[in-house]
N, C-alpha and C. Protein backbone atom coordinates (compact mmCIF):
# COMPACT_ATOMS: atom_id res chain seq x y z
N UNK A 1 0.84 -1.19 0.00
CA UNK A 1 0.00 0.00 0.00
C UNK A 1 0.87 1.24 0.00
N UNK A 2 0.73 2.23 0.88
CA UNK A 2 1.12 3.62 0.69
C UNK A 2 2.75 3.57 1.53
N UNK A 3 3.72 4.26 1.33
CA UNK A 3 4.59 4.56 2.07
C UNK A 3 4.44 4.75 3.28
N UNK A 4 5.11 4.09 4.58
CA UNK A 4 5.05 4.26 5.87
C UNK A 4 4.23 3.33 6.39
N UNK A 5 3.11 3.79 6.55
CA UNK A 5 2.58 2.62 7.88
C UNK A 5 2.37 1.12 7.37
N UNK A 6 2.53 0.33 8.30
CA UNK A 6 1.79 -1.12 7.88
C UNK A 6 0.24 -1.03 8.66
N UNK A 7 -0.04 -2.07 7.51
CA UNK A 7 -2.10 -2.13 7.91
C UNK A 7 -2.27 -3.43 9.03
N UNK A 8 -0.52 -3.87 9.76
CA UNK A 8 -1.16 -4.88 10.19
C UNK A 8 -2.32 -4.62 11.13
N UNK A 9 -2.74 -5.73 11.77
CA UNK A 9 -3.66 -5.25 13.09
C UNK A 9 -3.41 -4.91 13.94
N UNK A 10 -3.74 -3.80 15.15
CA UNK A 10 -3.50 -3.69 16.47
C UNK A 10 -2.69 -4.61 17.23
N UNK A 11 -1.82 -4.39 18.36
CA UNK A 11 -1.46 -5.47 18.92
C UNK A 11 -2.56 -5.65 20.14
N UNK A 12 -2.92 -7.79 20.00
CA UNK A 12 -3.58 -7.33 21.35
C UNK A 12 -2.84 -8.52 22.20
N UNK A 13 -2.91 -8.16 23.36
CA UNK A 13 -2.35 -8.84 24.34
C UNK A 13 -3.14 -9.54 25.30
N UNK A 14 -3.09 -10.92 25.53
CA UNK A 14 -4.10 -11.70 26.13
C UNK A 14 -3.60 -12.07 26.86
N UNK A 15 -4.51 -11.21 27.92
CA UNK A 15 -4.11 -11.29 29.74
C UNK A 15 -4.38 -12.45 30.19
N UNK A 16 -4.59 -13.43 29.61
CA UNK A 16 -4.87 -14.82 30.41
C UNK A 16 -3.98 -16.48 29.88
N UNK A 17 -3.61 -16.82 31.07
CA UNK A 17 -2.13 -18.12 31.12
C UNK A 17 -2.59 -18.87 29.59
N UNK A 18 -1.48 -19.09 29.06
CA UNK A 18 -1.53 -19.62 27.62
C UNK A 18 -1.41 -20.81 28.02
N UNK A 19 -2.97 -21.52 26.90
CA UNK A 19 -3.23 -23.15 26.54
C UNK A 19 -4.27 -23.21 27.84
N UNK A 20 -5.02 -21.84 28.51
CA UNK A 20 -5.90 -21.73 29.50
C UNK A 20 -7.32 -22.11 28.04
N UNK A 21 -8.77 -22.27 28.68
CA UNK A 21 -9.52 -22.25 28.23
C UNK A 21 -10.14 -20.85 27.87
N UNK A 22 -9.58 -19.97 28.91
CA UNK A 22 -10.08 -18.23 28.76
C UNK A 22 -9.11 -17.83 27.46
N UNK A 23 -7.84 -17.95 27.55
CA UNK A 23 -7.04 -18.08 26.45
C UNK A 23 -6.96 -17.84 24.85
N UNK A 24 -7.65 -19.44 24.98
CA UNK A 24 -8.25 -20.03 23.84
C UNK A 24 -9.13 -19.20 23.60
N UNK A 25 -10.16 -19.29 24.57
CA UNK A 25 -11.51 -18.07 23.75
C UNK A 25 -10.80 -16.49 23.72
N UNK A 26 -10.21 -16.09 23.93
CA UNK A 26 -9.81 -14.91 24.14
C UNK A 26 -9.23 -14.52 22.48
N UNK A 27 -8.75 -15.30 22.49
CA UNK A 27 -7.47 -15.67 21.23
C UNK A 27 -9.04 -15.33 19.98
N UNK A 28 -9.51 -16.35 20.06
CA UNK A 28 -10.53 -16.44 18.99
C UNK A 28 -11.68 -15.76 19.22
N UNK A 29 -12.01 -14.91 20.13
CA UNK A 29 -12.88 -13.75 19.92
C UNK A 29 -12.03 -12.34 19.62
N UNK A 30 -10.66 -12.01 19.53
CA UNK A 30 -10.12 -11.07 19.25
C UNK A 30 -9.86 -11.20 17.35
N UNK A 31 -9.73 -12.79 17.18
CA UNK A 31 -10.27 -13.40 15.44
C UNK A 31 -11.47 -12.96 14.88
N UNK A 32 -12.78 -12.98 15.68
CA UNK A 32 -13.40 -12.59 15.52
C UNK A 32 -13.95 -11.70 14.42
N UNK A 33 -14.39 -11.98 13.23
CA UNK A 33 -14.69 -10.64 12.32
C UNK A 33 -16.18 -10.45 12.35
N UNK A 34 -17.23 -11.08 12.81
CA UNK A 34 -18.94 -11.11 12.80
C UNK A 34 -18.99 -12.26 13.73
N UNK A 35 -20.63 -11.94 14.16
CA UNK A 35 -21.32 -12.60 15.40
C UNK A 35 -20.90 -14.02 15.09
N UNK A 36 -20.87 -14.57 16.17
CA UNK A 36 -20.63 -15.67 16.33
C UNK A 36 -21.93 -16.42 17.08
N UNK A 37 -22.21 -17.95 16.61
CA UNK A 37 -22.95 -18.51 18.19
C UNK A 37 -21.83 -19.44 18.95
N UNK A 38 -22.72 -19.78 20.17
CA UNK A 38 -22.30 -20.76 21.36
C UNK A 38 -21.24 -21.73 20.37
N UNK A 39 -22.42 -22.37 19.78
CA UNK A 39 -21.77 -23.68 19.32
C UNK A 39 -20.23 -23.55 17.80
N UNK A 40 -20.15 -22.35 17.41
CA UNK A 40 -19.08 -21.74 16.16
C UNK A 40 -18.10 -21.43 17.33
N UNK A 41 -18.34 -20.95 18.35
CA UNK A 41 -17.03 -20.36 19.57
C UNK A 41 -16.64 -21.97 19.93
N UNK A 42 -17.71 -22.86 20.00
CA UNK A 42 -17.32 -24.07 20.52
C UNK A 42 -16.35 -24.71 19.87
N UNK A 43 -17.01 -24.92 18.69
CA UNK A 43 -16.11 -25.46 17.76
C UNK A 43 -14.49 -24.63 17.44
N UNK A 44 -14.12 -23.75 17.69
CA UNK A 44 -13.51 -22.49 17.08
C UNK A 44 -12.05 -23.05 18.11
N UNK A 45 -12.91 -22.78 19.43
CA UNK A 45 -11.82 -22.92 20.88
C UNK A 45 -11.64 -24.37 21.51
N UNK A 46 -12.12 -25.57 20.87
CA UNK A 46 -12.26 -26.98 21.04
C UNK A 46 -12.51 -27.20 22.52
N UNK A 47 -14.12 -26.39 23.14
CA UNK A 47 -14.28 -26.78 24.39
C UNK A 47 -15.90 -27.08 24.03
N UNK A 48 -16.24 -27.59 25.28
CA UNK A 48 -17.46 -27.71 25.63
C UNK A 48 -18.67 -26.65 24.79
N UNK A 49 -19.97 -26.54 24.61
CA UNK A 49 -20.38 -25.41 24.33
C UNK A 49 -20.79 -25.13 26.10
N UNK A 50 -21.51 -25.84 26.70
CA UNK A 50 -21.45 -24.86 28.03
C UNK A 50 -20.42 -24.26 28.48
N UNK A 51 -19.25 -24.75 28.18
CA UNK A 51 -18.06 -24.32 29.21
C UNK A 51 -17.89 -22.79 28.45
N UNK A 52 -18.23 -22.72 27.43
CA UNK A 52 -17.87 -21.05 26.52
C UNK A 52 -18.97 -20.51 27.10
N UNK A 53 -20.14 -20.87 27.13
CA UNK A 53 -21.28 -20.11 27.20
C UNK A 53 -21.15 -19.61 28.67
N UNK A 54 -20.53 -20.09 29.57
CA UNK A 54 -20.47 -19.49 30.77
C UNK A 54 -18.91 -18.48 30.86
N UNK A 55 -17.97 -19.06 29.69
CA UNK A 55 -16.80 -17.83 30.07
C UNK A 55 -17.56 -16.38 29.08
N UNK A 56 -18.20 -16.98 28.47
CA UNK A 56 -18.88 -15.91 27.23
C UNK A 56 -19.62 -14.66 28.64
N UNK A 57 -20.41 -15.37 29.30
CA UNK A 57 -21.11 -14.56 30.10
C UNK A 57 -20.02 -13.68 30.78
N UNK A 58 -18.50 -14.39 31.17
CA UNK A 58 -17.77 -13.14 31.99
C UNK A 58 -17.22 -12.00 31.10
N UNK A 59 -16.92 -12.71 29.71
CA UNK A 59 -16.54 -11.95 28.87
C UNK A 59 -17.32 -10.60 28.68
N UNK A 60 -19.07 -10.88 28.59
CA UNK A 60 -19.92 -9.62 28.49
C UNK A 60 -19.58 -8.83 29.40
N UNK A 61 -19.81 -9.33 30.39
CA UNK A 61 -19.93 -8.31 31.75
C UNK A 61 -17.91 -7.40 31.65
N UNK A 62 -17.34 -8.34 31.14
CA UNK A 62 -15.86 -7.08 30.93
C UNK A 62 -15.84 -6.46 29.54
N UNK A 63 -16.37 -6.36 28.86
CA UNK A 63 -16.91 -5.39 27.68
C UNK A 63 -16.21 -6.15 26.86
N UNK A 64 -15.59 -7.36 26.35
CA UNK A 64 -14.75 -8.07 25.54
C UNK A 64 -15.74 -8.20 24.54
N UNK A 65 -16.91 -8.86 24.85
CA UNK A 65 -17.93 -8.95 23.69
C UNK A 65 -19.12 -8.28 24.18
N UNK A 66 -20.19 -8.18 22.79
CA UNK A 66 -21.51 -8.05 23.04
C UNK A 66 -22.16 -8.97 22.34
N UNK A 67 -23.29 -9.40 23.52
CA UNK A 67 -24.17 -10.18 23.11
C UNK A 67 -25.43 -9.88 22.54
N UNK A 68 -25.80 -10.50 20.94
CA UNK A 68 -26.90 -10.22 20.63
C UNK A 68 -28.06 -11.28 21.09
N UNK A 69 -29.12 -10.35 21.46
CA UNK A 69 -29.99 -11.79 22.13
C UNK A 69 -30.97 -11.99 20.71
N UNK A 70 -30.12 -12.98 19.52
CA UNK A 70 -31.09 -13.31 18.78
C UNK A 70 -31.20 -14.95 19.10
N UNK A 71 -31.76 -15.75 18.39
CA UNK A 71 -32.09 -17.43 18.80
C UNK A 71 -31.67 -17.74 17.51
N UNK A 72 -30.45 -18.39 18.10
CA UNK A 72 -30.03 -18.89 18.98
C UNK A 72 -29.28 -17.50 19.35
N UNK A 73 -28.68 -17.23 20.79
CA UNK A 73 -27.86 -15.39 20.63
C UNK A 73 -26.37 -16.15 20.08
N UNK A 74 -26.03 -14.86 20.13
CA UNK A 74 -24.85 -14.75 18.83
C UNK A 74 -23.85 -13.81 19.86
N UNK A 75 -22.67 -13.76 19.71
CA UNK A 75 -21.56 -12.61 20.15
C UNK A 75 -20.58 -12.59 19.66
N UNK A 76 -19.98 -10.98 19.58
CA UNK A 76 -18.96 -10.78 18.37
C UNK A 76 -18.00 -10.07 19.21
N UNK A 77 -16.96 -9.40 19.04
CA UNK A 77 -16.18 -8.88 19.77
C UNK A 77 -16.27 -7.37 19.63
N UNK A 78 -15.89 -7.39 20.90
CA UNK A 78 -16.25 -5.52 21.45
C UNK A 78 -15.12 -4.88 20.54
N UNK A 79 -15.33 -4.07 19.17
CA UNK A 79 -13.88 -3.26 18.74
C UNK A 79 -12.98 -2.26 19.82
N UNK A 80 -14.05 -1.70 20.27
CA UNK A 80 -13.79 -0.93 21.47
C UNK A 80 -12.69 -1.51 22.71
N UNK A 81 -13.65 -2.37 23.10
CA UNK A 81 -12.40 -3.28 23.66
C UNK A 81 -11.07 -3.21 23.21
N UNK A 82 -10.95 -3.75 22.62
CA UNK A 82 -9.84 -4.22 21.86
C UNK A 82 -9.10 -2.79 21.59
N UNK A 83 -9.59 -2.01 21.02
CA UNK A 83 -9.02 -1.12 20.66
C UNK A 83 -8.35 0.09 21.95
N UNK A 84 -9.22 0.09 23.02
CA UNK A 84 -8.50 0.55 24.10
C UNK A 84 -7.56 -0.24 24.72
N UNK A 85 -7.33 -1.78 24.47
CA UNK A 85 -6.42 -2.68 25.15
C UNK A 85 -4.95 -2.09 24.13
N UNK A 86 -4.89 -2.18 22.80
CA UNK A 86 -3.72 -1.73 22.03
C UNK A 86 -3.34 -0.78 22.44
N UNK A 87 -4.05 0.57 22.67
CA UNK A 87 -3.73 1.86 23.38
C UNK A 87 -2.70 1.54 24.62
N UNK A 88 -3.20 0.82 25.63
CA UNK A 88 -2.75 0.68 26.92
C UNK A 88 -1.91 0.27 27.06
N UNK A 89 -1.43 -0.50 25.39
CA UNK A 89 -0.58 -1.71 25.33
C UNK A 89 0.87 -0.25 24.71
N UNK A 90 0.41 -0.06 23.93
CA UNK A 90 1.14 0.94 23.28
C UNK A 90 2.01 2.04 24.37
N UNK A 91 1.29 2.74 25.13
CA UNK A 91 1.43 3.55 26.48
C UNK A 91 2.78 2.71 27.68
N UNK A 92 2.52 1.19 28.10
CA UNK A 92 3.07 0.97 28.59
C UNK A 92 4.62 0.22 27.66
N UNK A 93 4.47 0.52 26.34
CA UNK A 93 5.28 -0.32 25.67
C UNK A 93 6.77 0.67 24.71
N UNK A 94 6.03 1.94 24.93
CA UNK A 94 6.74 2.59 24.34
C UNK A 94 6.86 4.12 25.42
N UNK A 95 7.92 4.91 25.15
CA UNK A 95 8.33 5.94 25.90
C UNK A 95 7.71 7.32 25.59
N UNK A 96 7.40 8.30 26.06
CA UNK A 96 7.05 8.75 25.33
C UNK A 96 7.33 9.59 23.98
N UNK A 97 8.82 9.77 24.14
CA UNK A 97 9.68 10.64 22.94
C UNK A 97 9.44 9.33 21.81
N UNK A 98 9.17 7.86 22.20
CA UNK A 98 8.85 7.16 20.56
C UNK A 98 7.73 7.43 20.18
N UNK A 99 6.64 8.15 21.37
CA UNK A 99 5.09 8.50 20.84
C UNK A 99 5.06 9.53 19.85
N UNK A 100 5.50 10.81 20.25
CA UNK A 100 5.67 11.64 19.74
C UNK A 100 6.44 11.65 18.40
N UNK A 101 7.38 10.63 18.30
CA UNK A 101 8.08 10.45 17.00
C UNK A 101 7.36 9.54 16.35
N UNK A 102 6.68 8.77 16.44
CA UNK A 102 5.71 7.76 15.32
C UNK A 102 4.34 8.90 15.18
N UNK A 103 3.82 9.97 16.11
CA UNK A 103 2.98 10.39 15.88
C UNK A 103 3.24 11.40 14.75
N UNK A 104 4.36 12.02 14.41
CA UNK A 104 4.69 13.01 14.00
C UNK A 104 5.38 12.04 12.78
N UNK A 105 5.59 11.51 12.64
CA UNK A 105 5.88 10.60 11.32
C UNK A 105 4.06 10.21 10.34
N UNK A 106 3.15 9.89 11.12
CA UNK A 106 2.04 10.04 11.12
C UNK A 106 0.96 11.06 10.16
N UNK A 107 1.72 11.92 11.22
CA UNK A 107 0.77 13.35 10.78
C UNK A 107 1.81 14.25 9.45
N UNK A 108 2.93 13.66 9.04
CA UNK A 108 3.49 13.66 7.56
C UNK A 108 2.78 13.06 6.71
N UNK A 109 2.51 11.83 6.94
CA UNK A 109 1.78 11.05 6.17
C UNK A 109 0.37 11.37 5.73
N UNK A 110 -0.25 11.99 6.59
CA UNK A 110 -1.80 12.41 6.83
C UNK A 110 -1.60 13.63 5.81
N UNK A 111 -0.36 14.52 6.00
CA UNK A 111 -0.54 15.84 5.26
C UNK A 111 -0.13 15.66 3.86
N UNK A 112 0.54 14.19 3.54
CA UNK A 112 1.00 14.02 2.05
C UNK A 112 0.02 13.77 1.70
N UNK A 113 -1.10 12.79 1.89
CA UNK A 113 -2.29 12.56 1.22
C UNK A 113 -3.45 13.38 1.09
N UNK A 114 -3.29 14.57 2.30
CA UNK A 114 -4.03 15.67 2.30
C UNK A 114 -3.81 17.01 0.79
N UNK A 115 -2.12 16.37 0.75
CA UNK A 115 -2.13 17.31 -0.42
C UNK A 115 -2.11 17.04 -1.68
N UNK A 116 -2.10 15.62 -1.66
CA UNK A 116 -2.14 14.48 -2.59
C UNK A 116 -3.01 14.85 -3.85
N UNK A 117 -4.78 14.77 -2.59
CA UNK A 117 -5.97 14.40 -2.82
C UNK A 117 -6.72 16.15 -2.33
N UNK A 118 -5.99 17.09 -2.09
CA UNK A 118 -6.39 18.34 -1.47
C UNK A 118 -8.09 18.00 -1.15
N UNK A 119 -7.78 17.29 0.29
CA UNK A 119 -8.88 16.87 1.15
C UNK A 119 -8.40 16.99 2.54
N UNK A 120 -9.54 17.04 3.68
CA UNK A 120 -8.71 16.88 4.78
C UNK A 120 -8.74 15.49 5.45
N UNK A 121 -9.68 14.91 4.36
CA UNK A 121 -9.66 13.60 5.08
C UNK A 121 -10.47 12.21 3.59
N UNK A 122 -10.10 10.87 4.11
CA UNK A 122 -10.64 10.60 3.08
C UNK A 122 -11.86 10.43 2.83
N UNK A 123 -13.36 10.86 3.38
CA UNK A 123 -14.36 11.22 3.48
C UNK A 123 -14.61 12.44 2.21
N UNK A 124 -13.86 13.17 1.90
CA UNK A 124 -13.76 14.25 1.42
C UNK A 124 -13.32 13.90 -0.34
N UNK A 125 -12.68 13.08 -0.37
CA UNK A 125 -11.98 12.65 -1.99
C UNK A 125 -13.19 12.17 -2.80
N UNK A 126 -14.09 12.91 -3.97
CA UNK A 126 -15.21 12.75 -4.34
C UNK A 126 -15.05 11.33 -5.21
N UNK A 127 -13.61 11.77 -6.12
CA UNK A 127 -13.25 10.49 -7.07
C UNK A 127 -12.17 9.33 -6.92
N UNK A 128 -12.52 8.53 -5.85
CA UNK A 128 -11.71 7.24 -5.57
C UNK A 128 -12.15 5.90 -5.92
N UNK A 129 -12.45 6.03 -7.53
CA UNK A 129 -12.65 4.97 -8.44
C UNK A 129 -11.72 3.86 -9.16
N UNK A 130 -10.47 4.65 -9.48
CA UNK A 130 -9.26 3.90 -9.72
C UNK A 130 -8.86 2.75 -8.23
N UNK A 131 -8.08 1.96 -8.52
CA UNK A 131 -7.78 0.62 -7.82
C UNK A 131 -6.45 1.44 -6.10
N UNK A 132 -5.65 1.96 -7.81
CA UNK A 132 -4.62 2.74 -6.42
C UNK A 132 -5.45 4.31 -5.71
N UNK A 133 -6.23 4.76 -5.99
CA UNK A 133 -6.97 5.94 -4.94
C UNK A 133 -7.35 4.66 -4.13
N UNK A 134 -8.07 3.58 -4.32
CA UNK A 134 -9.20 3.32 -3.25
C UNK A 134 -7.88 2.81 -2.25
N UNK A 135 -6.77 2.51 -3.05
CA UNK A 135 -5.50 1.66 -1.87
C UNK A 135 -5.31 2.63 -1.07
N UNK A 136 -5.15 4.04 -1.77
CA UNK A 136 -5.04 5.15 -0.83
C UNK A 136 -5.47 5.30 0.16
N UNK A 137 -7.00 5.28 -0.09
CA UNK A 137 -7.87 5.96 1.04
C UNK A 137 -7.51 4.70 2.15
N UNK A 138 -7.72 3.88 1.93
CA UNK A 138 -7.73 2.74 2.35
C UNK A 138 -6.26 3.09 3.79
N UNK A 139 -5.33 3.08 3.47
CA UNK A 139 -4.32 3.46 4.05
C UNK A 139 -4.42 4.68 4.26
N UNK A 140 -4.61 6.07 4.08
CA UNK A 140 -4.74 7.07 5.01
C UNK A 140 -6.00 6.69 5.77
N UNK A 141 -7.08 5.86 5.82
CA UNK A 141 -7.62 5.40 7.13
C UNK A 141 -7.19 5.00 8.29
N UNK A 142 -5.88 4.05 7.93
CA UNK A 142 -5.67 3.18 8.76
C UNK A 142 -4.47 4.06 9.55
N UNK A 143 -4.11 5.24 8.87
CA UNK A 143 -3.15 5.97 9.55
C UNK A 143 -3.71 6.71 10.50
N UNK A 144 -4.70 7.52 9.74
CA UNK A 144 -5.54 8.42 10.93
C UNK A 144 -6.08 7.54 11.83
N UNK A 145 -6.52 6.13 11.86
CA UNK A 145 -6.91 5.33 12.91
C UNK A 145 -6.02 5.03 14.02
N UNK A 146 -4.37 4.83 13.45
CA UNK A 146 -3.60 4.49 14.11
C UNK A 146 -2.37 5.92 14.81
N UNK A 147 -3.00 7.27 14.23
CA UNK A 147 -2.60 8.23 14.96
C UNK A 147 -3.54 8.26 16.04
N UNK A 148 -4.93 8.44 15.69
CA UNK A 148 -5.59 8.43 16.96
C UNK A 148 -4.95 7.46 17.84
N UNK A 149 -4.97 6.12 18.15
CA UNK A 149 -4.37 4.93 19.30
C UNK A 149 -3.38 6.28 19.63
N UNK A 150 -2.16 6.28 18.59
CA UNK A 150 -1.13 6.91 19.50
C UNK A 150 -1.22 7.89 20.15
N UNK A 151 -1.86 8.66 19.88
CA UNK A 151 -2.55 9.89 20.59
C UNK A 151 -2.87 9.77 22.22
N UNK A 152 -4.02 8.87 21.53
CA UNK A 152 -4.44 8.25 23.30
C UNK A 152 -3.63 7.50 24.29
N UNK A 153 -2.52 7.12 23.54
CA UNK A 153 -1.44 6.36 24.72
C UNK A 153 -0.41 7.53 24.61
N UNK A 154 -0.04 8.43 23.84
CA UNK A 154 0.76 9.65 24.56
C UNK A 154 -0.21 10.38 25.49
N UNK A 155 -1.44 10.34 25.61
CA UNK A 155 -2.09 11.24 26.42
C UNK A 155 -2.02 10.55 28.27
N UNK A 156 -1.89 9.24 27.49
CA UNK A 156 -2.20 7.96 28.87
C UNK A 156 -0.56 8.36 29.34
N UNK A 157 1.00 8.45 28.47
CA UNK A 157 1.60 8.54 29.22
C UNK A 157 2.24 9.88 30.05
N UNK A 158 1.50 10.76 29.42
CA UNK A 158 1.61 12.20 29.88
C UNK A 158 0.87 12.48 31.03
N UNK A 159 -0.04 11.88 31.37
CA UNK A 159 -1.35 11.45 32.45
C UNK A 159 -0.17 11.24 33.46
N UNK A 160 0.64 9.67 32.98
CA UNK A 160 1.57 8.78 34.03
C UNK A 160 2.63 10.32 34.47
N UNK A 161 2.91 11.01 33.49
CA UNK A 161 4.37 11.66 33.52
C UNK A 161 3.70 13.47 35.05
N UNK A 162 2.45 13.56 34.80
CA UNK A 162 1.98 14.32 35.73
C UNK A 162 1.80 13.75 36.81
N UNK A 163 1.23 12.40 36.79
CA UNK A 163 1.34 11.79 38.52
C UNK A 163 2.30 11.61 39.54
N UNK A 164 3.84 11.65 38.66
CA UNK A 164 5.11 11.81 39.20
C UNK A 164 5.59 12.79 39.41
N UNK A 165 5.09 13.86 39.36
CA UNK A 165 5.83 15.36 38.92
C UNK A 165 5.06 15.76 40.56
């Protein structure tokens, strides 16, 4: 795609002992791309379907998933979740002078395509019909997605850097 960022995914980090049964489901609801039922998580995480259906229930109650109550119900993974866990992950993983330097590497990137496409965002680019615009937009999404994270974990460690002061 575009110079600079990669589109991999977020990092997420799974707070629970590996080859655990929470684990396992953890692992494969962060896989997750659409609702899932009992018995697809069952099959997915090679346990019981009760034994999911009851870690499923702790999972709701910690915002990991939401449950749709259709019949049979279904649950998919919280983006949100997830997406504040990378933040937190990011914050405690990096310093903050690397925040500020990937953010500001970032917001180069944001202003090349801004002047690219003289838009301020890719919401704004009327004609992204060709194969390489749509790669574009595509990737200045994932940048402005992934300046925001950094944002919020330089804010998380500037938070940390006032509690010491």
């Amino acid at each position: 795609m575009g110079s600079g960022s990669s589109c991999k995914s977020p990092l997420i980090e799974n707070p629970f002992t590996e080859d655990s049964i929470e684990a396992r489901l953890y692992e494969t609801i962060a896989r997750m791309q659409s609702p899932s039922t009992v018995s697809e998580i069952a099959v997915r995480t090679d346990c019981e379907p009760q034994t999911v259906r009851e870690y499923l229930k702790s999972f709701v109650s910690l915002g990991v998933v939401i449950e749709h109550r259709d019949t049979p119900p279904t649950y998919e993974r919280n983006d949100a979740y997830f997406d504040w866990d990378t933040v937190k992950t990011l914050a405690r993983e990096h310093s903050l002078a690397e925040l500020e330097e990937h953010i500001q590497t970032l917001f180069e990137q944001i202003q090349l395509y801004q002047e690219r496409y003289d838009a301020e965002s890719p919401d704004d680019v009327t004609d992204a019909t060709a194969d390489s615009v749509k790669e574009d937009m595509t990737e200045w999404m994932v940048v402005r997605a992934e300046l925001r994270r950094y944002e919020q974990a330089r804010q998380i460690r500037l938070s940390k850097s006032d509690d010491c002061a």
